[in-house]
Protein backbone atom coordinates (compact mmCIF):
# COMPACT_ATOMS: atom_id res chain seq x y z
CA UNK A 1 -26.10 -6.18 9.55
CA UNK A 2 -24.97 -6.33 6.17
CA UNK A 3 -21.77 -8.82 5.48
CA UNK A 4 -19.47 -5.61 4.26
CA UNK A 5 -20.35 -3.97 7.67
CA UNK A 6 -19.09 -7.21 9.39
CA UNK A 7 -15.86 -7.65 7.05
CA UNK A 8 -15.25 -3.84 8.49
CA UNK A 9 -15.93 -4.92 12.01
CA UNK A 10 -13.50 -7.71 11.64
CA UNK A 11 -10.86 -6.36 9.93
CA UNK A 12 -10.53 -3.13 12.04
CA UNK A 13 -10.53 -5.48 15.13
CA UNK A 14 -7.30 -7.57 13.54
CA UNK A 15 -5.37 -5.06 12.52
CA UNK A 16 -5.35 -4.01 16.21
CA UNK A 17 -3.79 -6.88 17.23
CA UNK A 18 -0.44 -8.29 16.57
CA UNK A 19 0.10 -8.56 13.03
CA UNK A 20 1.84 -10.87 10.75
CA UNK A 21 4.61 -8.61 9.17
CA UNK A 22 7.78 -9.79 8.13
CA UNK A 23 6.42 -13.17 7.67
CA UNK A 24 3.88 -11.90 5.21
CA UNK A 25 5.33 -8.70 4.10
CA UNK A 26 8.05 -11.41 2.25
CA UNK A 27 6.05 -13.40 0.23
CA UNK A 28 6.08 -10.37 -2.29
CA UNK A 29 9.51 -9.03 -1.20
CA UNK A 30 12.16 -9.31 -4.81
CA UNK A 31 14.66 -11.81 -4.13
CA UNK A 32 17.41 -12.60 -3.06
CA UNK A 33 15.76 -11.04 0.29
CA UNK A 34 17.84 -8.44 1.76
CA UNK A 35 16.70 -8.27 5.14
CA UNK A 36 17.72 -4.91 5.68
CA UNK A 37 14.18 -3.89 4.21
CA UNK A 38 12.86 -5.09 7.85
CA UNK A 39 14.74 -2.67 9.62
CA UNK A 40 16.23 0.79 9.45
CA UNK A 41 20.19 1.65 9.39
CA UNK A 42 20.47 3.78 12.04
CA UNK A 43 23.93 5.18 10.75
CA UNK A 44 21.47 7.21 7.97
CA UNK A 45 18.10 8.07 10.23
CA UNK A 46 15.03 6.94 7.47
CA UNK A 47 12.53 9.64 6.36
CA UNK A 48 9.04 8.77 7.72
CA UNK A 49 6.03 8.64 5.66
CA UNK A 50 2.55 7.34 5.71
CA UNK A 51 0.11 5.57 2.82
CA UNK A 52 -3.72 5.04 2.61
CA UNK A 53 -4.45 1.31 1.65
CA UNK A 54 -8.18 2.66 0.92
CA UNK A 55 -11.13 0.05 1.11
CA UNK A 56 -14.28 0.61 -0.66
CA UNK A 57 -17.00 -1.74 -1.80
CA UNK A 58 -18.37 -1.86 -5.37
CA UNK A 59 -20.33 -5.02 -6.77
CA UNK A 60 -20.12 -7.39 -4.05
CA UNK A 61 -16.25 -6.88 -4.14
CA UNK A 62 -13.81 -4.61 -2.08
CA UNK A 63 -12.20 -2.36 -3.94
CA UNK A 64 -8.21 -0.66 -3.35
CA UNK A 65 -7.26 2.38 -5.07
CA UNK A 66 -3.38 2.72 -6.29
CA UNK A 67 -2.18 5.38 -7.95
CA UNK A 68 0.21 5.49 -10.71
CA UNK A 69 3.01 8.26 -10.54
CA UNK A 70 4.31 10.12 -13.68
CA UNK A 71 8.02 9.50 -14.89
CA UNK A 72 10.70 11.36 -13.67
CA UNK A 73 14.09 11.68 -12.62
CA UNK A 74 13.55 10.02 -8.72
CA UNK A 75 13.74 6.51 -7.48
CA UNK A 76 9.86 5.92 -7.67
CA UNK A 77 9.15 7.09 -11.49
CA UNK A 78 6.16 5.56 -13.11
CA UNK A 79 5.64 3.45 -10.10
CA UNK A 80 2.29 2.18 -8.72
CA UNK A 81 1.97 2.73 -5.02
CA UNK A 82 -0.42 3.75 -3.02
CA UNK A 83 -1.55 7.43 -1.94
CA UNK A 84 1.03 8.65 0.32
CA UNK A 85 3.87 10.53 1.32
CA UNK A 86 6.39 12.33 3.23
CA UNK A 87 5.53 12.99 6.80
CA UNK A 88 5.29 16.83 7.54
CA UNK A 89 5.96 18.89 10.93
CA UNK A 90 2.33 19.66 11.08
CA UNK A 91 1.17 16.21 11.01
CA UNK A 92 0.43 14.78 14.38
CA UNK A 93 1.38 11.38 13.28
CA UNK A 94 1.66 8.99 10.41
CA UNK A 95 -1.88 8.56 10.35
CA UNK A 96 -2.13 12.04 9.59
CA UNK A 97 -0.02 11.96 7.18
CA UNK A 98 -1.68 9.39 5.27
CA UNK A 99 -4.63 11.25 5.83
CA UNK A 100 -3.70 14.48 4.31
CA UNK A 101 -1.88 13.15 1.48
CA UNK A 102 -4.91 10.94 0.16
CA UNK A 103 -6.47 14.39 0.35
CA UNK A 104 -3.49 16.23 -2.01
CA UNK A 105 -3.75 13.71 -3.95
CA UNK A 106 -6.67 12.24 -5.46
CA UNK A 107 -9.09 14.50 -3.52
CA UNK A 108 -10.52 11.93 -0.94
CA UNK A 109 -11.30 14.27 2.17
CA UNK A 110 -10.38 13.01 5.30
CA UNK A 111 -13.12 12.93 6.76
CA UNK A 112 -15.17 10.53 4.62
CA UNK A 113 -12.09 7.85 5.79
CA UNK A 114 -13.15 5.73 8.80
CA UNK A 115 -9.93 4.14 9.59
CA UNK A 116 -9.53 0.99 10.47
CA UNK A 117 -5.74 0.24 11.44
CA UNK A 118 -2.64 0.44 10.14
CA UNK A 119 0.12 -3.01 8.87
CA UNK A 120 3.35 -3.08 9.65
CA UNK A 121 5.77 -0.70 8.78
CA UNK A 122 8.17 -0.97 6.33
CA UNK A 123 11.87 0.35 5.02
CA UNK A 124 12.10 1.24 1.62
CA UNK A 125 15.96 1.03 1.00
CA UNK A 126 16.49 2.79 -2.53
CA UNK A 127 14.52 5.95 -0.94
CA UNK A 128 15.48 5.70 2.86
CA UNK A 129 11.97 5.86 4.05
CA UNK A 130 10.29 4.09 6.64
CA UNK A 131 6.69 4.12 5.79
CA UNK A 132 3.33 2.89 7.95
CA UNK A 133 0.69 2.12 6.03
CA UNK A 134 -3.03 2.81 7.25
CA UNK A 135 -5.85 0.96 6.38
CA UNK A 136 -9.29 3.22 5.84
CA UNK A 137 -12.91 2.46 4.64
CA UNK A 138 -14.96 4.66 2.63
CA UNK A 139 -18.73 4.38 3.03
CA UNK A 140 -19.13 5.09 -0.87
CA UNK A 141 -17.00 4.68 -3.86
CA UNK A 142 -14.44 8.23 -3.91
CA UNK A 143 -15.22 10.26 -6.78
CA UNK A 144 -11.50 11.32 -7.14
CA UNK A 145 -9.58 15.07 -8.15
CA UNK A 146 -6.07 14.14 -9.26
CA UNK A 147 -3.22 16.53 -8.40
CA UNK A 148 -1.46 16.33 -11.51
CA UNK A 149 2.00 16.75 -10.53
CA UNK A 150 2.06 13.97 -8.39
CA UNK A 151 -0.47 11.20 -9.72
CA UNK A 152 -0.83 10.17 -13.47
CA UNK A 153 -3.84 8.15 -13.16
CA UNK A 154 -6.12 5.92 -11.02
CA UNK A 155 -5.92 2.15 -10.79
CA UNK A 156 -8.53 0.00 -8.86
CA UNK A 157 -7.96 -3.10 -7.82
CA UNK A 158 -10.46 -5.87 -5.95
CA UNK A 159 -9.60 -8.35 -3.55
CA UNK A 160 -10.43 -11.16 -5.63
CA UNK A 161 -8.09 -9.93 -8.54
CA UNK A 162 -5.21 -9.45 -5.64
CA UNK A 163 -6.27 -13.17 -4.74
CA UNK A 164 -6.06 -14.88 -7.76
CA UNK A 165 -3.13 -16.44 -8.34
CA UNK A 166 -2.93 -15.91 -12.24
CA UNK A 167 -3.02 -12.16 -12.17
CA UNK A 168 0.59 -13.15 -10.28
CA UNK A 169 4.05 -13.24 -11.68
CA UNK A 170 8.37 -12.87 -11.41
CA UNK A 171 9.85 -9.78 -12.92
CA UNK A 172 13.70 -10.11 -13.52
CA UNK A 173 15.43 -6.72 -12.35
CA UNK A 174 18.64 -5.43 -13.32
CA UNK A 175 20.30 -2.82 -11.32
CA UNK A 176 23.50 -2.05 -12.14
CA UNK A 177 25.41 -5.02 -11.01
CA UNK A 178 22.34 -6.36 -8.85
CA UNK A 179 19.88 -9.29 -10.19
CA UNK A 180 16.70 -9.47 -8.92
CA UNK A 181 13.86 -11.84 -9.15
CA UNK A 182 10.69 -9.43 -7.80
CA UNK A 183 7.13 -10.96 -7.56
CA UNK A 184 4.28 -8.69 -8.29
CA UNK A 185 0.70 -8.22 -9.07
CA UNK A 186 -0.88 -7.50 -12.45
CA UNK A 187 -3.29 -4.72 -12.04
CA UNK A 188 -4.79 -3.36 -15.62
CA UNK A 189 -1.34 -4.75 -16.73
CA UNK A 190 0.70 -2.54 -14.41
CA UNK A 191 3.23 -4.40 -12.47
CA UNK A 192 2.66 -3.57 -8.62
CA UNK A 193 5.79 -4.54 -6.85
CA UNK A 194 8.06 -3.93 -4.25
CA UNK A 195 7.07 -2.01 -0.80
CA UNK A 196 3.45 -1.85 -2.46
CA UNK A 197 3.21 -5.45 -3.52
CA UNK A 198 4.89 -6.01 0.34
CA UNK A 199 2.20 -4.15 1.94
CA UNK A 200 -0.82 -5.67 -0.55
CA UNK A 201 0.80 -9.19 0.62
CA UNK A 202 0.55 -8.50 4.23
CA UNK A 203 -3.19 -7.15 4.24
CA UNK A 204 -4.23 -10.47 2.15
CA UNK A 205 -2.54 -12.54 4.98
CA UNK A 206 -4.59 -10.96 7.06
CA UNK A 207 -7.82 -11.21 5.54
CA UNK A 208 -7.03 -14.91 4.79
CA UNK A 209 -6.79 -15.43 8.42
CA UNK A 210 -10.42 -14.11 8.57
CA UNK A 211 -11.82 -16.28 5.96
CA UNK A 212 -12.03 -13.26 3.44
């Protein structure tokens, strides 16, 4: 069996057992932590949505897709995140919805995705949305179709860039009267941070525990 079949084995077998979460999810949280981010405020019911964390391999590496949003007038312009979205009353569940917006947006079909999990969930305060993020594994690298409106470009990352410690670093945030001190990771030079850099965090804990 080859060792990227086994890795695949392994990982889908971990993430079906009690994850890490909050205690990895806040290595890449911005500081100071507001702990609300680990749970919902039930006075304003969250919006649900769904990512892909998309694993592929490429010259003896694993490779994650993120996808770079254009700028606007909402609270995630220009922001790298992964493909993903709002849930919708036709999807069955989050994994669904995961599903079908990888497909919308950079034209990975769903059923090339062999899926291998999901992390933890997470609140995104400035947007109200709790989101799940699924973990899937394509067989080949995607050839991807961008829908335009929603994605700007394509950024790949490995696993051994999101390892190394030097493609790491602090951003200093201001919003309005907040400070904040946000790790993230340097992909291309795009600053991946936030609920994205949360969720990266959270998979690498995992994969650590493996030996990966």
């Amino acid at each position: 069996m080859k060792d990227f079949e086994v890795f695949v084995e392994q990982l889908s077998h971990r993430l079906n057992e009690p994850l890490p979460g909050r205690d990895a999810q806040i290595l890449m949280a911005p500081k100071p932590i507001d702990e609300s981010r680990f749970r919902a405020n039930l006075n304003f019911p969250p919006k649900l949505g769904g990512v892909m964390v998309l694993l592929f391999e490429r010259d003896n590496d694993f490779w994650i897709p993120l996808i770079k949003r254009p700028e606007y007038n909402g609270h995630h312009s220009g922001q790298v995140s992964f493909p993903g979205g709002k849930k919708e009353k036709s999807d069955i569940d989050l994994i669904e919805t995961a599903l079908r917006e990888t497909e919308e947006e950079v034209g990975v079909a769903r059923n090339e995705v062999e899926l291998l999990g999901t992390l933890t969930e997470l609140f995104i305060i400035a947007s109200n949305f709790k989101v799940l993020p699924t973990v899937g594994f394509l067989q080949q690298p995607p050839e991807y179709k961008l829908e335009e409106k929603e994605v700007e470009s394509i950024l790949e990352v490995s696993l051994s860039q999101l390892k190394d410690q030097s493609q790491r670093g602090i951003e200093t945030m201001q919003f309005g009267k907040y400070t904040i001190h946000s790790p993230y990771f340097d992909v291309d030079g795009h600053k991946v941070w936030g609920a994205t850099a949360m969720m990266l965090s959270e998979l690498l804990f995992v994969l650590e525990e493996l030996g990966n």
